[in-house]
Protein backbone atom coordinates (compact mmCIF):
# COMPACT_ATOMS: atom_id res chain seq x y z
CA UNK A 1 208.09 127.34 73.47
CA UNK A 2 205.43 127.69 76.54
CA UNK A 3 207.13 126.90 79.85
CA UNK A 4 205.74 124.18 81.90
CA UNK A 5 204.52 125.14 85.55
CA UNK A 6 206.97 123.72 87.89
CA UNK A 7 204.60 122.59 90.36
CA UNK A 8 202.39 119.97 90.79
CA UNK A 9 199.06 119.73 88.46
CA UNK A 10 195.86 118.36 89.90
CA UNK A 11 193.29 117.29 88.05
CA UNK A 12 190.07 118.21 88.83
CA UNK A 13 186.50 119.29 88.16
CA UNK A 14 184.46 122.36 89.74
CA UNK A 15 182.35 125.14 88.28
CA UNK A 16 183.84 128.49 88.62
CA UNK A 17 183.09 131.94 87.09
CA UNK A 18 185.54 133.89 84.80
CA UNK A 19 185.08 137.93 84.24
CA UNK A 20 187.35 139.29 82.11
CA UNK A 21 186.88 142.76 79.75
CA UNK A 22 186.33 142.13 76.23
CA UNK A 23 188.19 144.10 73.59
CA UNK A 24 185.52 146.45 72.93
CA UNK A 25 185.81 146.99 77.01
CA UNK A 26 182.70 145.45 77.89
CA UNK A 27 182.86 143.84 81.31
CA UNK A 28 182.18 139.85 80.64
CA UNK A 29 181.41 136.85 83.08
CA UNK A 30 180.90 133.14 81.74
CA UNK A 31 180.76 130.00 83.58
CA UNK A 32 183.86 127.57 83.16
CA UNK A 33 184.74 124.21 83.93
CA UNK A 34 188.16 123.90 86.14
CA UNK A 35 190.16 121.13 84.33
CA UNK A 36 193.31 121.42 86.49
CA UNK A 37 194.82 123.43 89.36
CA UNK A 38 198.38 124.36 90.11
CA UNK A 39 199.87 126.25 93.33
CA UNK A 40 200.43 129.20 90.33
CA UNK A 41 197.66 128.77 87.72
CA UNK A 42 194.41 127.35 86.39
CA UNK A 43 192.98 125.22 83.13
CA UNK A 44 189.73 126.59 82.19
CA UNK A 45 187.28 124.81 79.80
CA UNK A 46 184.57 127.44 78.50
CA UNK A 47 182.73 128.82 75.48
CA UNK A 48 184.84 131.66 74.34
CA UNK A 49 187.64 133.05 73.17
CA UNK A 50 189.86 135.36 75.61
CA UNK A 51 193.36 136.46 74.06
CA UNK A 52 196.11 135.67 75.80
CA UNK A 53 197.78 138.72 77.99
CA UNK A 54 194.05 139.04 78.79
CA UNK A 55 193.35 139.95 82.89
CA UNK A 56 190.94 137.26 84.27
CA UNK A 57 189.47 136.78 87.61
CA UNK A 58 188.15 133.02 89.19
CA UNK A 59 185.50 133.40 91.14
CA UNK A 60 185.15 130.04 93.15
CA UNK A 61 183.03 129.85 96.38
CA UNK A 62 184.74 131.22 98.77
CA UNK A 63 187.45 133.52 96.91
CA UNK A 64 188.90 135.10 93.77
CA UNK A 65 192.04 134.15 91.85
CA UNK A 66 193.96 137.08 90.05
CA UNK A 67 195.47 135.70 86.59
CA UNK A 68 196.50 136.21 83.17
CA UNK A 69 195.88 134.25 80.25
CA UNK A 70 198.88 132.66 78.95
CA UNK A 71 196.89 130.72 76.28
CA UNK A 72 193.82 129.70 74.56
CA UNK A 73 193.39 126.93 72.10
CA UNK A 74 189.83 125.80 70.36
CA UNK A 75 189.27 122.02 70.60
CA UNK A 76 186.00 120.37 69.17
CA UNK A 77 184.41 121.10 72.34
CA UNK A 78 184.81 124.68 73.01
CA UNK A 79 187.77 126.48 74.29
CA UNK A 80 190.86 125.51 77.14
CA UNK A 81 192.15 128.44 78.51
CA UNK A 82 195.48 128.37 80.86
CA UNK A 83 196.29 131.29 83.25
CA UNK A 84 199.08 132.30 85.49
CA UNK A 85 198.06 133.31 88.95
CA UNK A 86 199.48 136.86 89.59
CA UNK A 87 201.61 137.65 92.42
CA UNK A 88 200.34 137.14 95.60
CA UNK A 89 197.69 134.37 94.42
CA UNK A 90 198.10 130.89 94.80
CA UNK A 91 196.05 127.88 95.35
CA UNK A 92 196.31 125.46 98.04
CA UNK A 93 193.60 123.23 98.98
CA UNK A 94 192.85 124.60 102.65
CA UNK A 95 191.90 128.19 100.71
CA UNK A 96 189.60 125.95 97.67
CA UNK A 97 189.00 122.08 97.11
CA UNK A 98 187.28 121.34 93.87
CA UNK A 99 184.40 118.97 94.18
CA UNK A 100 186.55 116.12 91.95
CA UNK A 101 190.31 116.61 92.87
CA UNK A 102 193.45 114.17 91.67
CA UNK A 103 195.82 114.64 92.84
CA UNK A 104 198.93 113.71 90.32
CA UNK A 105 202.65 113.33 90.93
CA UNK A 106 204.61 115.97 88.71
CA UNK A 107 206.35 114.14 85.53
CA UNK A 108 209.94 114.59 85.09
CA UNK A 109 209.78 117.63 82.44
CA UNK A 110 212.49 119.48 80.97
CA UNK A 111 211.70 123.26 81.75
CA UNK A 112 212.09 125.59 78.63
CA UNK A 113 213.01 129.32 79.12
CA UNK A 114 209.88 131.59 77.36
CA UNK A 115 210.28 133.08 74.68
């Protein structure tokens, strides 16, 4: 089972870059829509496939977020990626405010160990 982020996720909207390296190490960017934002990670909506355990870097206006792909599932209208931040990254809103922000209380979740 995936394990839930702990903190709170904020729907949004805001076009970002992604550049990742393909697995025929080719260097890649593609734009992506930002569906939500966590302090530790991202939900991208975009065109392609990236594996998970793939190394990804937001670019948003003013910065770059360091992450890994923890999945990537293909819905009828392209693809919704979620990464983890790595250490040292996190998001707070005085650093990057998307355009469309919501802010949404965290549901009571059970938290699963990974697996």
């Amino acid at each position: 089972m995936k394990q839930r982020r702990e903190s709170q996720r904020n729907m949004c909207a805001e076009l970002v870059a992604i550049r990742w390296t393909d697995l025929d190490g080719c260097q890649r960017t593609e734009p992506a829509t930002l569906e939500d934002i966590s302090e530790n990670g991202v939900c991208l909506h975009l065109e392609h496939l990236i594996e998970p355990d793939t190394e990804v870097s937001i670019v948003y206006p003013n910065g770059v977020f360091q992450g890994t792909v923890k999945y990537c599932t293909y819905e009828e209208i392209g693809y919704f990626l979620g990464v983890a931040f790595e250490e040292g990254y996190r998001w707070t809103k005085t650093d990057f405010q998307p355009s469309h922000l919501l802010e949404l209380p965290l549901p009571n979740i059970t938290k699963f160990p990974i697996k």
